[in-house]
C-alpha atoms as a PDB file:
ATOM      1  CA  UNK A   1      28.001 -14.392  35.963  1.00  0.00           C
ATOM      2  CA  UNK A   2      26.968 -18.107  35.430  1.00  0.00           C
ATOM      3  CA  UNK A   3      28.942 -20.045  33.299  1.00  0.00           C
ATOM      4  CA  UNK A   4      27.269 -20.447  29.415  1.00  0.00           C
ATOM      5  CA  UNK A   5      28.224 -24.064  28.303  1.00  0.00           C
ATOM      6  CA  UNK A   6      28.775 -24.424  24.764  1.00  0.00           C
ATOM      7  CA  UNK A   7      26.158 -26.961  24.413  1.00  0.00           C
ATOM      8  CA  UNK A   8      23.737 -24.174  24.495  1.00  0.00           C
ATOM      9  CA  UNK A   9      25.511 -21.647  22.541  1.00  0.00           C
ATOM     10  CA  UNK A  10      25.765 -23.951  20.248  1.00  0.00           C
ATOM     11  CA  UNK A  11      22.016 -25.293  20.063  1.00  0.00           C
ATOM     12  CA  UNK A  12      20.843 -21.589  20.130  1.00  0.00           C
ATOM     13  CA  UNK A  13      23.433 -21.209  16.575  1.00  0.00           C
ATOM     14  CA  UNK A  14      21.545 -24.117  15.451  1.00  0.00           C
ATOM     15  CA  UNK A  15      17.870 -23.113  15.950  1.00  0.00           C
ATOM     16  CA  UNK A  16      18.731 -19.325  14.829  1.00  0.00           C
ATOM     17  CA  UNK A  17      20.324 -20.819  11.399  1.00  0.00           C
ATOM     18  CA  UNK A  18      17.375 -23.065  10.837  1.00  0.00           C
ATOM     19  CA  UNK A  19      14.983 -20.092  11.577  1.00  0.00           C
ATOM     20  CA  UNK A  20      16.869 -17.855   9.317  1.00  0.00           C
ATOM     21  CA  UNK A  21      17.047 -20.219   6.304  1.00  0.00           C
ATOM     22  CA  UNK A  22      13.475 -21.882   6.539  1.00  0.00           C
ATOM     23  CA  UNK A  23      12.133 -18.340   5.820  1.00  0.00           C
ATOM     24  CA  UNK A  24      14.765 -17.677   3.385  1.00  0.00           C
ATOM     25  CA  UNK A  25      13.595 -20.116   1.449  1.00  0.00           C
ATOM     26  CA  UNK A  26       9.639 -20.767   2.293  1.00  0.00           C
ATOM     27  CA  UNK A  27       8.674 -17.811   3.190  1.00  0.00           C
ATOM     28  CA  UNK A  28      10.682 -15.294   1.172  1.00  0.00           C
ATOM     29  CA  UNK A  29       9.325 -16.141  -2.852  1.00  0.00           C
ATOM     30  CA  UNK A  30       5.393 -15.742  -1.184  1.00  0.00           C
ATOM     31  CA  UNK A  31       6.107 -12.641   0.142  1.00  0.00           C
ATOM     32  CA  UNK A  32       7.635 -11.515  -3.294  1.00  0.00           C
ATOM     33  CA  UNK A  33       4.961 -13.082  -5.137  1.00  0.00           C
ATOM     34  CA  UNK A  34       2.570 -11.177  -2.940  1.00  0.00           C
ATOM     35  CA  UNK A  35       4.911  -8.078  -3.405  1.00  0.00           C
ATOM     36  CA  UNK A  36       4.343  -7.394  -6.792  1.00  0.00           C
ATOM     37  CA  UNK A  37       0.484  -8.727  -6.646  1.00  0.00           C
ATOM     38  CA  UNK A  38       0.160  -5.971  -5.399  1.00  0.00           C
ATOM     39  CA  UNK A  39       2.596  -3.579  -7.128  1.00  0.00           C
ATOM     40  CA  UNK A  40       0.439  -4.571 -10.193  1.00  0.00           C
ATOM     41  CA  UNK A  41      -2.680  -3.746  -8.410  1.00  0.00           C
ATOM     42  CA  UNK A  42      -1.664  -0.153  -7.533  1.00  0.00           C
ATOM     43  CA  UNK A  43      -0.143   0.235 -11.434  1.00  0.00           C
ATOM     44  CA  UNK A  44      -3.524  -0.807 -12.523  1.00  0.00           C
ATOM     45  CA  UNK A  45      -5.105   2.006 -10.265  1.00  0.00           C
ATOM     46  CA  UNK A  46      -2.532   4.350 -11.353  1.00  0.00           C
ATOM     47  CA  UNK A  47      -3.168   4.074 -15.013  1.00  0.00           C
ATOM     48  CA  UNK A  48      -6.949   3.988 -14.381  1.00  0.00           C
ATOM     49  CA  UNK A  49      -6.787   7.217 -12.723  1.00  0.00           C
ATOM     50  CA  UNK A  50      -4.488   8.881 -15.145  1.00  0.00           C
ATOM     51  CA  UNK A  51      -6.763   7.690 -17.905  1.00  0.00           C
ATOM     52  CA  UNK A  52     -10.004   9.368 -16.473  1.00  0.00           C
ATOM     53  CA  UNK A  53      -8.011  12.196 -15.263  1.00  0.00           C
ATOM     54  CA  UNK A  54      -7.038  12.796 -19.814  1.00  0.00           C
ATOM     55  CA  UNK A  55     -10.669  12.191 -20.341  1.00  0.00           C
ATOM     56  CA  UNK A  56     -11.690  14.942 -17.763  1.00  0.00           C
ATOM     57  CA  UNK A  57      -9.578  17.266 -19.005  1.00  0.00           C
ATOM     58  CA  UNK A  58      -9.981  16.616 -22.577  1.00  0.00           C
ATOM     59  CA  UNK A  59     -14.093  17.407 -21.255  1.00  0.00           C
ATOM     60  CA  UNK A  60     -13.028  20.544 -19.805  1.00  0.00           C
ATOM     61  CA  UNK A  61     -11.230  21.821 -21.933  1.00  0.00           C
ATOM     62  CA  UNK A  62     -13.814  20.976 -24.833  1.00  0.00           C
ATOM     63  CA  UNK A  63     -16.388  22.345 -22.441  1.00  0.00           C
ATOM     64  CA  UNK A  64     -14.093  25.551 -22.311  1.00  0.00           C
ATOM     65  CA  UNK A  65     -13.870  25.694 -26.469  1.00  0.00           C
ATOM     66  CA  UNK A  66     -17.778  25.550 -26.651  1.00  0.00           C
ATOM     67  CA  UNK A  67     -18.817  28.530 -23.815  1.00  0.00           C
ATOM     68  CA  UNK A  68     -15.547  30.524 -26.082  1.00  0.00           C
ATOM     69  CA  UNK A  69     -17.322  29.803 -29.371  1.00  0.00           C
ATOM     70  CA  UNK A  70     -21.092  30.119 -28.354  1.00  0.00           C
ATOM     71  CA  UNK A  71     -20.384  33.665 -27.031  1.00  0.00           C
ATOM     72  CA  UNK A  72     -18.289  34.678 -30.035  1.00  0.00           C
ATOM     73  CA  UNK A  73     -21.191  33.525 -32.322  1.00  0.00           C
ATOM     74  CA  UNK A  74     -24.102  35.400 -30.532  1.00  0.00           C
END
C-alpha cells in the first residue's frame, strides 16, 4: 500500500470542511426559503380544493333536497 503523507490527508480535511460549511451557510437558508415557498404553494392548493370540494357538496346535497321535495309535492 503506498504511503498517504499527511500533507494530503490533511488538505483533503481542509477542502471537505470548507465544502461542508460554505453550503451550510450559503446554500442551506435558499433551500429553506425555497422549502416552504413551496409548502405554502401546496397549502394554498389544499385549501382551494377543500373549499370547492364544501361547495360541491353543499350543491349536491341541495340538488338532492330539491329532486326529494319536487316528487313529494307532485
Amino acid at each position: 500500500m503506498p504511503d498517504v503523507s499527511l500533507g494530503s490527508l490533511l488538505a483533503a480535511a481542509l477542502v471537505s470542511a470548507a465544502v461542508a460549511l460554505s453550503v451550510e451557510w450559503f446554500a442551506k437558508p435558499r433551500l429553506e426559503a425555497r422549502k416552504e415557498r413551496i409548502l405554502g404553494r401546496y397549502r394554498a392548493r389544499d385549501n382551494v380544493w377543500r373549499a370547492l370540494n364544501s361547495i360541491l357538496l353543499a350543491a349536491a346535497v341541495r340538488v338532492k333536497s330539491n329532486e326529494t321535495q319536487g316528487s313529494a309535492v307532485s
